[in-house]
C-alpha atoms as a PDB file:
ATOM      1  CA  UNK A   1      14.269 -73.991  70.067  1.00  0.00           C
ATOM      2  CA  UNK A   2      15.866 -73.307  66.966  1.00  0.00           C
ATOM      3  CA  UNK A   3      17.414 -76.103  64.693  1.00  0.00           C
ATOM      4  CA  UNK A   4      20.588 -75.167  64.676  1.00  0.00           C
ATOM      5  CA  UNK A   5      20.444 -75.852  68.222  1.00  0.00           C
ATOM      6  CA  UNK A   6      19.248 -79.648  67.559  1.00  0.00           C
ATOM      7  CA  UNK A   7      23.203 -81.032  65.414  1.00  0.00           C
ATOM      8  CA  UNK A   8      24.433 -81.919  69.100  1.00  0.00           C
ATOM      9  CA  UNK A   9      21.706 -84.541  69.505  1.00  0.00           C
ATOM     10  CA  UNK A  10      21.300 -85.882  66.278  1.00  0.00           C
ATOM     11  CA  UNK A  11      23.287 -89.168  66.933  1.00  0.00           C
ATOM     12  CA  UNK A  12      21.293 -89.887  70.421  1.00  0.00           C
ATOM     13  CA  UNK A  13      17.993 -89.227  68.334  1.00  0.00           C
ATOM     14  CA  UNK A  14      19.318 -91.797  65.769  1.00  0.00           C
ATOM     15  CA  UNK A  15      19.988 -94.470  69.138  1.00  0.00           C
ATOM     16  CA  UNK A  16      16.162 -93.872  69.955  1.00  0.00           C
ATOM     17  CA  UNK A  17      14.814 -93.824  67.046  1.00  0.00           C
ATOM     18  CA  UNK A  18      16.651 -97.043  65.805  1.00  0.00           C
ATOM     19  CA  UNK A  19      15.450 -98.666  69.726  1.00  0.00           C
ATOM     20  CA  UNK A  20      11.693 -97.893  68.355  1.00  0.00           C
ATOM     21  CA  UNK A  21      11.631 -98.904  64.668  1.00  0.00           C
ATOM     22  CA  UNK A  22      13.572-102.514  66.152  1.00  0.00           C
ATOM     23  CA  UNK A  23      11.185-102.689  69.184  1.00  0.00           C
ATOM     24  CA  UNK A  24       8.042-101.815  67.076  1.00  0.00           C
ATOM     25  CA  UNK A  25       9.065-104.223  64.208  1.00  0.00           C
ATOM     26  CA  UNK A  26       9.786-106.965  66.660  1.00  0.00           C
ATOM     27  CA  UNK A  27       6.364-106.288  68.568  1.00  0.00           C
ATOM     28  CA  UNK A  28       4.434-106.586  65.323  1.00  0.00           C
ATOM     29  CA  UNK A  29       6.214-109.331  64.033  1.00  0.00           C
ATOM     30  CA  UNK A  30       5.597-111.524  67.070  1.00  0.00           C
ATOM     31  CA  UNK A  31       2.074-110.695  67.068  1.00  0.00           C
ATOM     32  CA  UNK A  32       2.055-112.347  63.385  1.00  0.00           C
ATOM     33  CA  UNK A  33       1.604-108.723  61.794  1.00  0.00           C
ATOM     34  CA  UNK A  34       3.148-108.689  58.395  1.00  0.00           C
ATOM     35  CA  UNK A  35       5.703-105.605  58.493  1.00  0.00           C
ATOM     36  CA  UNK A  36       8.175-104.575  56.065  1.00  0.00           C
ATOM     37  CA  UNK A  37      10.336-101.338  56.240  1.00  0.00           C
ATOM     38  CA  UNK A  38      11.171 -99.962  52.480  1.00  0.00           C
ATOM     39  CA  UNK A  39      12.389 -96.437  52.969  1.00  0.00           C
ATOM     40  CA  UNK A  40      13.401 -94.271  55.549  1.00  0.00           C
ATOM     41  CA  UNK A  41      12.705 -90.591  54.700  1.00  0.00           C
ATOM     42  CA  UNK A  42      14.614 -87.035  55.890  1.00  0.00           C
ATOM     43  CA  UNK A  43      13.171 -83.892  55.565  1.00  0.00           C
ATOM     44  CA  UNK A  44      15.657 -80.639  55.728  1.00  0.00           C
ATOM     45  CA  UNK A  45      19.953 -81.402  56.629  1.00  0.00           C
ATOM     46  CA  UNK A  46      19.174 -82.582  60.046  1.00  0.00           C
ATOM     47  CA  UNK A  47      16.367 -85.010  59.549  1.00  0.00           C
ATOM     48  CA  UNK A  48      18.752 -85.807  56.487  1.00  0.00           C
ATOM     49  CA  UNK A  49      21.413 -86.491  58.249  1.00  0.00           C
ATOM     50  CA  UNK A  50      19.416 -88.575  61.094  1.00  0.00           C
ATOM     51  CA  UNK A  51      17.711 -91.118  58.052  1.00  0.00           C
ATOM     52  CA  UNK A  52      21.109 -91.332  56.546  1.00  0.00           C
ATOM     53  CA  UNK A  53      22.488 -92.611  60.259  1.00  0.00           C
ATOM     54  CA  UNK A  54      19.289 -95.103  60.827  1.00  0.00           C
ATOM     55  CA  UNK A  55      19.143 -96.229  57.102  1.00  0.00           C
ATOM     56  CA  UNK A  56      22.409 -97.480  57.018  1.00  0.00           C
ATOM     57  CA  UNK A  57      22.427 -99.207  60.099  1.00  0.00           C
ATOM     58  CA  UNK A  58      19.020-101.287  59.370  1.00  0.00           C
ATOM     59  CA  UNK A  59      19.669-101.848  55.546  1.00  0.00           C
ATOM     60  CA  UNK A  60      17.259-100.035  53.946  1.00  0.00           C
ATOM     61  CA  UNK A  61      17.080 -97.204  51.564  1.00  0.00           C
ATOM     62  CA  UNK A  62      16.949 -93.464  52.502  1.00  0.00           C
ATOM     63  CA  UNK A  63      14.939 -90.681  50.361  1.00  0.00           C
ATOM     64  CA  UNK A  64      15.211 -87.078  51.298  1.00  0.00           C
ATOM     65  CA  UNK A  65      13.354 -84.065  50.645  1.00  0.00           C
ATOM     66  CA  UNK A  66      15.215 -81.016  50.665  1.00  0.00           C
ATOM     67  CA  UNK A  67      15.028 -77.809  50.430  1.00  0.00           C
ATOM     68  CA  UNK A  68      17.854 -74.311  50.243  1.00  0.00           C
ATOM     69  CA  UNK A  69      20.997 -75.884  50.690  1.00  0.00           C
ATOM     70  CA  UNK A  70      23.260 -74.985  53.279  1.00  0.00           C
ATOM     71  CA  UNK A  71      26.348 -74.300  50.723  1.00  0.00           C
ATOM     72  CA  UNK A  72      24.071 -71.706  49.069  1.00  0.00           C
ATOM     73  CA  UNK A  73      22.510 -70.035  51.743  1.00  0.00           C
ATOM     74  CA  UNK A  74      26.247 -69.593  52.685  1.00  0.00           C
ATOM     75  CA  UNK A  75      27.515 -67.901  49.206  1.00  0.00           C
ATOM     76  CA  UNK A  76      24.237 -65.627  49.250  1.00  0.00           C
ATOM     77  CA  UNK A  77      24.966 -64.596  53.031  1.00  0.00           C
ATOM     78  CA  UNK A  78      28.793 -63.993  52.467  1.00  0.00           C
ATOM     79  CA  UNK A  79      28.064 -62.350  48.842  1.00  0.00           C
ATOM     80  CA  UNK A  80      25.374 -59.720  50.968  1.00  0.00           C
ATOM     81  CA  UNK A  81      28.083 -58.522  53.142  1.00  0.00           C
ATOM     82  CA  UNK A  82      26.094 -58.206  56.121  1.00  0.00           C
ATOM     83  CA  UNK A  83      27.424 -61.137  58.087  1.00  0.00           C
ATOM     84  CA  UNK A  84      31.307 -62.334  58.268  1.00  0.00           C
ATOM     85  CA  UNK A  85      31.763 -66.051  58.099  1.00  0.00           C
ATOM     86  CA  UNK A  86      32.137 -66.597  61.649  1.00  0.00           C
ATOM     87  CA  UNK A  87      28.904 -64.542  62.104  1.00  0.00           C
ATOM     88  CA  UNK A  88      26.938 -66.631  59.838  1.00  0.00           C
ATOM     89  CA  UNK A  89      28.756 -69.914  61.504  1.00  0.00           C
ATOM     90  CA  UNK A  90      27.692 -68.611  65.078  1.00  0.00           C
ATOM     91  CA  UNK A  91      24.051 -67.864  63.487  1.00  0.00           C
ATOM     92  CA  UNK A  92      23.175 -70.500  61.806  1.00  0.00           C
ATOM     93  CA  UNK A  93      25.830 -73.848  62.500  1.00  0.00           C
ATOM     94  CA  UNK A  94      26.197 -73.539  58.598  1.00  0.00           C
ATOM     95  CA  UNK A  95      29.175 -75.863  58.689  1.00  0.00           C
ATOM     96  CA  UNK A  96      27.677 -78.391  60.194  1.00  0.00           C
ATOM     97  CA  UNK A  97      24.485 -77.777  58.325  1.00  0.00           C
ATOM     98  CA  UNK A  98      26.758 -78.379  54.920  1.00  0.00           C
ATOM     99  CA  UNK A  99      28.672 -81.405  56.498  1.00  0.00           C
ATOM    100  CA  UNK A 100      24.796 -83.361  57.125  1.00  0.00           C
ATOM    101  CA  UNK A 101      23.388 -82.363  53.726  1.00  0.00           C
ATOM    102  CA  UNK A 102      26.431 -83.719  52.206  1.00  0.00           C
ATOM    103  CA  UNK A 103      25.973 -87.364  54.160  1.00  0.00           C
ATOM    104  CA  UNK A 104      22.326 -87.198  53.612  1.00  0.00           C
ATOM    105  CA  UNK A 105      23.267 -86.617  49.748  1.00  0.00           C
ATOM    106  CA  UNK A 106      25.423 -89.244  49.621  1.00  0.00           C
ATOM    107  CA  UNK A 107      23.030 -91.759  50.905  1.00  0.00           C
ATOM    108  CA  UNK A 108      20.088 -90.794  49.249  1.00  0.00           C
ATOM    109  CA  UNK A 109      18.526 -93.053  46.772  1.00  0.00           C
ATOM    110  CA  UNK A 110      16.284 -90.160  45.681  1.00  0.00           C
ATOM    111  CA  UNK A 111      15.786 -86.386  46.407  1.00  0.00           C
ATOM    112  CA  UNK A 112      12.349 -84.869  46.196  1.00  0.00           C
ATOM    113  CA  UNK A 113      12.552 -80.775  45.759  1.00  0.00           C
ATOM    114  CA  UNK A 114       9.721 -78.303  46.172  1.00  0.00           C
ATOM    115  CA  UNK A 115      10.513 -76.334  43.332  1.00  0.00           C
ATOM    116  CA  UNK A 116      11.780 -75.735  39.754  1.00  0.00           C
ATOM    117  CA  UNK A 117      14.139 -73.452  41.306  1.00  0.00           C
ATOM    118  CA  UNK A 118      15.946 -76.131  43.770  1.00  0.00           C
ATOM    119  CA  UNK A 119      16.154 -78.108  41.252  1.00  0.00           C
ATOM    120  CA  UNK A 120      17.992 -75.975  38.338  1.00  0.00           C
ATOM    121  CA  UNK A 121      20.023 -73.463  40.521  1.00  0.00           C
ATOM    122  CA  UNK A 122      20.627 -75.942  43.807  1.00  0.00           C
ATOM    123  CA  UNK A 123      20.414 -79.531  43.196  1.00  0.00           C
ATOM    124  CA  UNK A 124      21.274 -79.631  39.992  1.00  0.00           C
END
């Protein structure tokens, strides 16, 4: 399955997920476990998106690592020539990939790149 197949079911993941972190903090608590939840953490524009969704909704901050960003990846594809945009949109949901980066962005308290480059050319 490729990921630009899983933006449709983001929100339902977001329902589950937020159904196990209450149910598992609930369970512990009751059982007189100490439990505290201080981040929640996204990994690429979906996962991004998805801990931007479920942080807000239980209070807590959001971090994200990231890595090329969608609005990039689209300038480098349209700038090669080898794809129109509706190609590239078909291809790779790049829209929608730009419009969940830009949510996780906004909620992020902090973004963790990879590399020197991310961080000078992309994420500034």
């Amino acid at each position: 399955l490729r990921k630009e197949q899983l933006w449709p079911y983001i929100r339902e993941f977001c329902d589950n997920a937020l159904t196990h972190v209450v149910t598992t903090m609930a369970r512990l608590a009751a059982a007189g476990e100490a439990c505290e939840l201080y981040d929640i953490h996204g990994h690429y524009a979906d996962a991004g998106e998805a801990a931007a969704l479920i942080s807000y909704t239980l209070g807590v901050d959001m971090v994200l690592t990231g890595h090329s960003l969608g609005r990039n990846k689209l300038d480098h594809l349209l700038k090669s020539g080898n794809m129109s945009r509706a190609e590239i949109e078909a291809s790779y949901a790049i829209g929608r990939r730009i419009e969940g980066e830009e949510r996780a962005l906004d909620a992020a308290l902090l973004v963790f790149t990879s590399t020197q480059q991310e961080v000078k050319d992309q994420w500034g």
